[in-house]
N, C-alpha and C. Protein backbone atom coordinates (compact mmCIF):
# COMPACT_ATOMS: atom_id res chain seq x y z
N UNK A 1 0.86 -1.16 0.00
CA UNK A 1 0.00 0.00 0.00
C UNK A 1 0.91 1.23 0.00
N UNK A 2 0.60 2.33 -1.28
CA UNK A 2 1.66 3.33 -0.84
C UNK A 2 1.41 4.30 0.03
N UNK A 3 2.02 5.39 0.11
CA UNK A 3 1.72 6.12 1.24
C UNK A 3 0.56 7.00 1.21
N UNK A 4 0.56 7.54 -0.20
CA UNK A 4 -0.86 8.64 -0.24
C UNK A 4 -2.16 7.43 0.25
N UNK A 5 -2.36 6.56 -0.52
CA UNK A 5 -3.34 5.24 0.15
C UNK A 5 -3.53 4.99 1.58
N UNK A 6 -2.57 4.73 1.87
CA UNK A 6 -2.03 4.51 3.39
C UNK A 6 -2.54 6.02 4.16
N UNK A 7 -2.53 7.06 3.72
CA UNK A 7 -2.96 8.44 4.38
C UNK A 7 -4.29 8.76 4.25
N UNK A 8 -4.68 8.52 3.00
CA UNK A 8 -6.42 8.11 2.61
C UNK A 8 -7.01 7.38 3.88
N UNK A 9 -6.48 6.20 3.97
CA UNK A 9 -7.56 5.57 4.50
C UNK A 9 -7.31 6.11 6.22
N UNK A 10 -6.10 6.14 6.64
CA UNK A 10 -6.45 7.12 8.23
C UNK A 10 -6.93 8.12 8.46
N UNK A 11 -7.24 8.84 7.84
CA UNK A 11 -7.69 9.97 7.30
C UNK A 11 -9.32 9.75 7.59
N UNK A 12 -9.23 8.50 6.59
CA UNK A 12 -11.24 8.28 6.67
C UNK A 12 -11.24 7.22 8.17
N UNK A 13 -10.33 6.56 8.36
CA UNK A 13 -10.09 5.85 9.68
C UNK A 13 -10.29 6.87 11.37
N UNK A 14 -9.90 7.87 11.10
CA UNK A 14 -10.11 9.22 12.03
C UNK A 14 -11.51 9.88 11.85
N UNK A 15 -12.12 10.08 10.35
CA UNK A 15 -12.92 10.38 10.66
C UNK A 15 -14.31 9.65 10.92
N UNK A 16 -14.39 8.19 10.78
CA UNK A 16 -14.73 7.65 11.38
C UNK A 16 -14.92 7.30 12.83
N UNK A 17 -13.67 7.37 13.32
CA UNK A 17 -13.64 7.35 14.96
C UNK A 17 -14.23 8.48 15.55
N UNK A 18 -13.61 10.01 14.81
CA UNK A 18 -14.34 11.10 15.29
C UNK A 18 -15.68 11.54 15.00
N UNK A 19 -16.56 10.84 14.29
CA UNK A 19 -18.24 10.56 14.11
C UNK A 19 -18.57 9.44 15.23
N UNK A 20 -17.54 8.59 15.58
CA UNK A 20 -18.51 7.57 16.40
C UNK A 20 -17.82 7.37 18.04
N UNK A 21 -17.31 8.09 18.39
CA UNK A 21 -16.65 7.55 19.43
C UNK A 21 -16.76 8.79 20.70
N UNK A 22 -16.84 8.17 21.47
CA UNK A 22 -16.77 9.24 22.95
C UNK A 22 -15.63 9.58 23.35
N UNK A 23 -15.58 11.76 23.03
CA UNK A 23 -14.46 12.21 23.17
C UNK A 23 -14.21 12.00 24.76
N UNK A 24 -13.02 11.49 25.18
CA UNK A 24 -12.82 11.49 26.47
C UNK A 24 -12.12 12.66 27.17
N UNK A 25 -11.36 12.87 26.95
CA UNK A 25 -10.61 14.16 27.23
C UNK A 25 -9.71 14.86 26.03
N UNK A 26 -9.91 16.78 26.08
CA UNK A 26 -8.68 17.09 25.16
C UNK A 26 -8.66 17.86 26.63
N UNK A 27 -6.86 18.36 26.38
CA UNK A 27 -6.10 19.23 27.00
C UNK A 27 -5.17 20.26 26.29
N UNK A 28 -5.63 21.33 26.83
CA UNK A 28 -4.37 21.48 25.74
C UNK A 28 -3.16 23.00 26.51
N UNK A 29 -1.80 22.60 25.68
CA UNK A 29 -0.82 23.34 26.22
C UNK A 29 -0.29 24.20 25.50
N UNK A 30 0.58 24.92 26.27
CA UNK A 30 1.02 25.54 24.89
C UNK A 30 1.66 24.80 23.77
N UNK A 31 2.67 23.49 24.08
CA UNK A 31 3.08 23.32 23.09
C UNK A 31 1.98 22.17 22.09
N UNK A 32 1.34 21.27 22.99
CA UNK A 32 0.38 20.44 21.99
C UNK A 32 -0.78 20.39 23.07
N UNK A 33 -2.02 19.27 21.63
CA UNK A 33 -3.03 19.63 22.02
C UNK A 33 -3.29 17.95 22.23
N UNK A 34 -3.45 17.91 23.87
CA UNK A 34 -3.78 16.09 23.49
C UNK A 34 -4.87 15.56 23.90
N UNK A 35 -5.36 14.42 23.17
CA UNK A 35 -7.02 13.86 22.82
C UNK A 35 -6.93 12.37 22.94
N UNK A 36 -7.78 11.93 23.54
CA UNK A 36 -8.24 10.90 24.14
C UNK A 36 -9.32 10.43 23.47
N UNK A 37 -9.42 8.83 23.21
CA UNK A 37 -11.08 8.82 22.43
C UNK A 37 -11.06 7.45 22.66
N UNK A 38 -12.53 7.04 22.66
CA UNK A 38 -12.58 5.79 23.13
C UNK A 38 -13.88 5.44 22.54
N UNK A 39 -14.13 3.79 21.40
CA UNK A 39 -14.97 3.94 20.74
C UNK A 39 -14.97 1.93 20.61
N UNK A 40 -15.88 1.81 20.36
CA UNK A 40 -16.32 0.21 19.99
C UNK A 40 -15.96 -0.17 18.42
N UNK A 41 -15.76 -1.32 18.36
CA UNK A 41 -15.10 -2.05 16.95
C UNK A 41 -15.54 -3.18 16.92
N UNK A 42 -16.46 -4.12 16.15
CA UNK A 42 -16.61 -5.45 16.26
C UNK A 42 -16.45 -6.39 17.72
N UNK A 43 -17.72 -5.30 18.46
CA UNK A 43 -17.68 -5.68 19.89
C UNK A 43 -16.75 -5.55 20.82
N UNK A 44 -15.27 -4.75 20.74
CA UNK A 44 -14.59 -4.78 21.21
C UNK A 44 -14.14 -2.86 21.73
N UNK A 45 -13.80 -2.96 22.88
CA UNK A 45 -13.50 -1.56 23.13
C UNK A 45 -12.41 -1.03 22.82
N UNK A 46 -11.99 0.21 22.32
CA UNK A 46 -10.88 0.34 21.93
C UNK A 46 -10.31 1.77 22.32
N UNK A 47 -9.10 2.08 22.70
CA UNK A 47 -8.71 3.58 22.93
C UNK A 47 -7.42 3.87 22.44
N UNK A 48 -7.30 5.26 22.30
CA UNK A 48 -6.40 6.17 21.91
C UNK A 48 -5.99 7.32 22.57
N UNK A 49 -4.94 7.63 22.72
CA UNK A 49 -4.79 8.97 23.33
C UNK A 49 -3.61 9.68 22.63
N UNK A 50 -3.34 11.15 22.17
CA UNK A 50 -2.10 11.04 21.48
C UNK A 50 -1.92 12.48 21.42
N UNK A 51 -0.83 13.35 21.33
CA UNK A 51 -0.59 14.26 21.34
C UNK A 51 -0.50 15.10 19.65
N UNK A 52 -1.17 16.27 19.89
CA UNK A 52 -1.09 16.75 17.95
C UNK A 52 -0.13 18.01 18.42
N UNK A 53 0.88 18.36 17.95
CA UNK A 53 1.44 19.82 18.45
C UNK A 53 0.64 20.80 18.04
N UNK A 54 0.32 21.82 19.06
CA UNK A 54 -0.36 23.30 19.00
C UNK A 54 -0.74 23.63 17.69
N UNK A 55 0.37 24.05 17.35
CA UNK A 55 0.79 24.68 15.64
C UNK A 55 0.00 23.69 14.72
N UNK A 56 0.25 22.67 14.48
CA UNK A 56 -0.58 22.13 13.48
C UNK A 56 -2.07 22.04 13.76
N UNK A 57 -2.43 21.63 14.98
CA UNK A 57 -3.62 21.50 15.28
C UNK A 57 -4.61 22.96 15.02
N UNK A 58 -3.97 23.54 15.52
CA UNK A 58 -4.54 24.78 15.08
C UNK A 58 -4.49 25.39 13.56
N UNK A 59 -3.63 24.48 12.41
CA UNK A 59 -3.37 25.29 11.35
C UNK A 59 -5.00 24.48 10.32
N UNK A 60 -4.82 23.14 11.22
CA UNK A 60 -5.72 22.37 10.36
C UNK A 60 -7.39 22.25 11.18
N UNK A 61 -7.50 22.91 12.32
CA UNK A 61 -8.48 23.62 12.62
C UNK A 61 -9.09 24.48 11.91
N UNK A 62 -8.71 25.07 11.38
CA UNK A 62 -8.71 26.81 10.69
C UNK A 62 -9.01 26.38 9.41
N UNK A 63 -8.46 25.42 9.03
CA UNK A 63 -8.88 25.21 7.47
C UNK A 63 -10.22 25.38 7.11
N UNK A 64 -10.25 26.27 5.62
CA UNK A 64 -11.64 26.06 5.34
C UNK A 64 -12.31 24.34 4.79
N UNK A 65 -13.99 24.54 5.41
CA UNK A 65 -13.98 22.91 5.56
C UNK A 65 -15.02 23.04 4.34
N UNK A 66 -14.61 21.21 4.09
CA UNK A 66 -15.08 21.48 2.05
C UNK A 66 -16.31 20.83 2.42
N UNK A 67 -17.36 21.53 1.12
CA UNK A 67 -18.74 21.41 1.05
C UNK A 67 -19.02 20.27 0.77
N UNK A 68 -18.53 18.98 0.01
CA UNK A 68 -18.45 17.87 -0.10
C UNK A 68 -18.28 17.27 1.05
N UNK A 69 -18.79 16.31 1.67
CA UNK A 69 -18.13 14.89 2.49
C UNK A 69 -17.51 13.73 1.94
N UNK A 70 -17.40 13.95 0.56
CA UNK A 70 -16.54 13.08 -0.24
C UNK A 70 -15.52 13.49 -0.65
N UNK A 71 -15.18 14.97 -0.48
CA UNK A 71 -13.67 15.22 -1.07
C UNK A 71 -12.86 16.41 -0.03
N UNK A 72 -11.94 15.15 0.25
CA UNK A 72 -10.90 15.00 1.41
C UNK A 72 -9.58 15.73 0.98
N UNK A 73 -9.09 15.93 -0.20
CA UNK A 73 -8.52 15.80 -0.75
C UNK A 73 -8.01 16.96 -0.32
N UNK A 74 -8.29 18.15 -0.29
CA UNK A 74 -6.92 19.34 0.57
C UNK A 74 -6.79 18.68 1.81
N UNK A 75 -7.06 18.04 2.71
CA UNK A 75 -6.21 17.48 4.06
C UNK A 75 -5.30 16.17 3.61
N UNK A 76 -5.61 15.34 2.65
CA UNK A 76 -4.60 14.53 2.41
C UNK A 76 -3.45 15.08 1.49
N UNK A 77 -3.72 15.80 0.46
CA UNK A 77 -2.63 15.89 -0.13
C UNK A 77 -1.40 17.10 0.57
N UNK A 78 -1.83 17.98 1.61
CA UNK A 78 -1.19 18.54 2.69
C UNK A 78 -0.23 17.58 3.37
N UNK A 79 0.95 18.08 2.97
CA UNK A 79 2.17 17.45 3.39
C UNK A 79 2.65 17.78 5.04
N UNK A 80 1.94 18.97 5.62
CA UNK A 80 2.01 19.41 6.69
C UNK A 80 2.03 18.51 7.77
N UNK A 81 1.37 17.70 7.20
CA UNK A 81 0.88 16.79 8.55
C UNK A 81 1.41 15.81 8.26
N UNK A 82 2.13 15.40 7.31
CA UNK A 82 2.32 14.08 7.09
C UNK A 82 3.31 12.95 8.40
N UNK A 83 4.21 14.01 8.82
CA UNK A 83 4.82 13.36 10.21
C UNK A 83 4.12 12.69 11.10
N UNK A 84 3.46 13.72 11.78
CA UNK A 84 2.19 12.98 12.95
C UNK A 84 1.47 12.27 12.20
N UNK A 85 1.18 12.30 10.41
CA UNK A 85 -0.13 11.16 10.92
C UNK A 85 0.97 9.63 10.63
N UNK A 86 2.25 9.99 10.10
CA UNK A 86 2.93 8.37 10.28
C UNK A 86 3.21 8.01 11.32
N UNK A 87 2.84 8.93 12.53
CA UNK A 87 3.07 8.29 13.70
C UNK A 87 2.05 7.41 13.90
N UNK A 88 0.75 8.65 14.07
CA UNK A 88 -0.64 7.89 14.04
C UNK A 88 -0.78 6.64 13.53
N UNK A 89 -0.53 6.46 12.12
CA UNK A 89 -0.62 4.92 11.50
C UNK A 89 0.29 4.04 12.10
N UNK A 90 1.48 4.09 12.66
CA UNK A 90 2.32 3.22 13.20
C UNK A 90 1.48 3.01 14.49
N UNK A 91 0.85 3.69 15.15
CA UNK A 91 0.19 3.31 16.53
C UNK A 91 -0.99 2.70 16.18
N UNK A 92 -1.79 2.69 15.26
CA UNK A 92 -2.83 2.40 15.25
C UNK A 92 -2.61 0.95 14.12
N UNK A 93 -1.98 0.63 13.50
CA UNK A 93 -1.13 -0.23 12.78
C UNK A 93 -0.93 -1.32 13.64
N UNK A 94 0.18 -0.87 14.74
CA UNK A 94 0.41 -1.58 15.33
C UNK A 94 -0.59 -2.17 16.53
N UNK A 95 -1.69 -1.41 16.85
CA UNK A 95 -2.85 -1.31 18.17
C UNK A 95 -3.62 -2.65 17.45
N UNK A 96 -4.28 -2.67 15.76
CA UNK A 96 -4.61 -3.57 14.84
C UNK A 96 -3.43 -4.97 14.85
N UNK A 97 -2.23 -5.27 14.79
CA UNK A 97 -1.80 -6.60 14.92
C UNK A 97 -1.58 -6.96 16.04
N UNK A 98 -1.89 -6.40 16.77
CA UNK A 98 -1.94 -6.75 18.72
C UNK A 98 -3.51 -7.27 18.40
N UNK A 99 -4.32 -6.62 17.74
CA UNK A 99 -5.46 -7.54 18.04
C UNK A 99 -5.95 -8.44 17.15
N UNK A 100 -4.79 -8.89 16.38
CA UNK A 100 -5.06 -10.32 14.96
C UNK A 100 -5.27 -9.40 13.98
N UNK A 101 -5.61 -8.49 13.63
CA UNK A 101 -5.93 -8.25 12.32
C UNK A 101 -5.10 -7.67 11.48
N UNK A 102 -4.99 -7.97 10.03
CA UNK A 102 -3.78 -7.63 9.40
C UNK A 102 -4.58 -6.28 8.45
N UNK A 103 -3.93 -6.12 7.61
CA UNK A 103 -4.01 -4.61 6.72
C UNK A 103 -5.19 -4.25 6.55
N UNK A 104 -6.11 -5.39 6.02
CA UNK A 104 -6.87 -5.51 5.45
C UNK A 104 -7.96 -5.98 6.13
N UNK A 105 -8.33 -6.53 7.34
CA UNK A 105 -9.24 -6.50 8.16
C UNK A 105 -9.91 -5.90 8.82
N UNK A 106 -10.83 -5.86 9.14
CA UNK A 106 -11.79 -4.88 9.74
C UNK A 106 -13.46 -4.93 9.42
C-alpha cells in the first residue's frame, strides 16, 4: 500500500472514529493539544490517546472545511501533517496486529 493510500484511508479511519466515538478528554498546552477517544469495533472496546502539536492542530483547525463529504482531498494531499499522521498509523497499525488483524481486516 503506498503512502498517499495509506494516508487516505487514516484519514477516513479518524474520521470515522471522530463521528462515532466518545471524546474522552482534550487538553491542551502551549506546546500540543492532546485527545483521548474511546470507541467500539466489532464488539470490542478500543482507545487512543495522542498528542497533535499546538501549531498544526490549530493550522488544520482553521482550514476552510469542504462542502463535499466526499472530497478529502486538501487534508490529504497537505504534506504538513504528514509526520504525525505516520506516527498515528504506526500506533494504530500496530494497536490492529496486537489484536489479529492484518491490513486488510476490519
Amino acid at each position: 500500500m503506498n503512502y498517499h493510500n495509506t494516508k487516505s484511508l487514516i484519514i477516513g479511519m479518524i474520521l470515522v472514529i471522530l463521528f462515532t466515538t466518545v471524546l474522552i478528554t482534550t487538553e491542551v498546552s502551549a506546546r500540543t493539544v492532546s485527545r483521548s477517544f474511546r470507541w467500539e469495533f466489532q464488539g470490542e472496546e478500543w482507545s487512543l490517546s495522542f498528542s497533535i502539536p499546538t501549531e498544526l492542530y490549530q493550522l488544520f483547525r482553521n482550514m476552510p472545511r469542504v462542502d463535499s463529504p466526499h472530497d478529502y482531498s486538501l487534508y490529504v494531499t497537505d504534506p504538513r501533517d504528514d509526520s504525525f499522521l505516520r506516527t498515528l498509523v504506526r500506533r494504530l497499525e500496530r494497536m490492529g496486529r496486537e489484536a489479529g488483524f492484518d491490513e486488510w481486516e476490519g
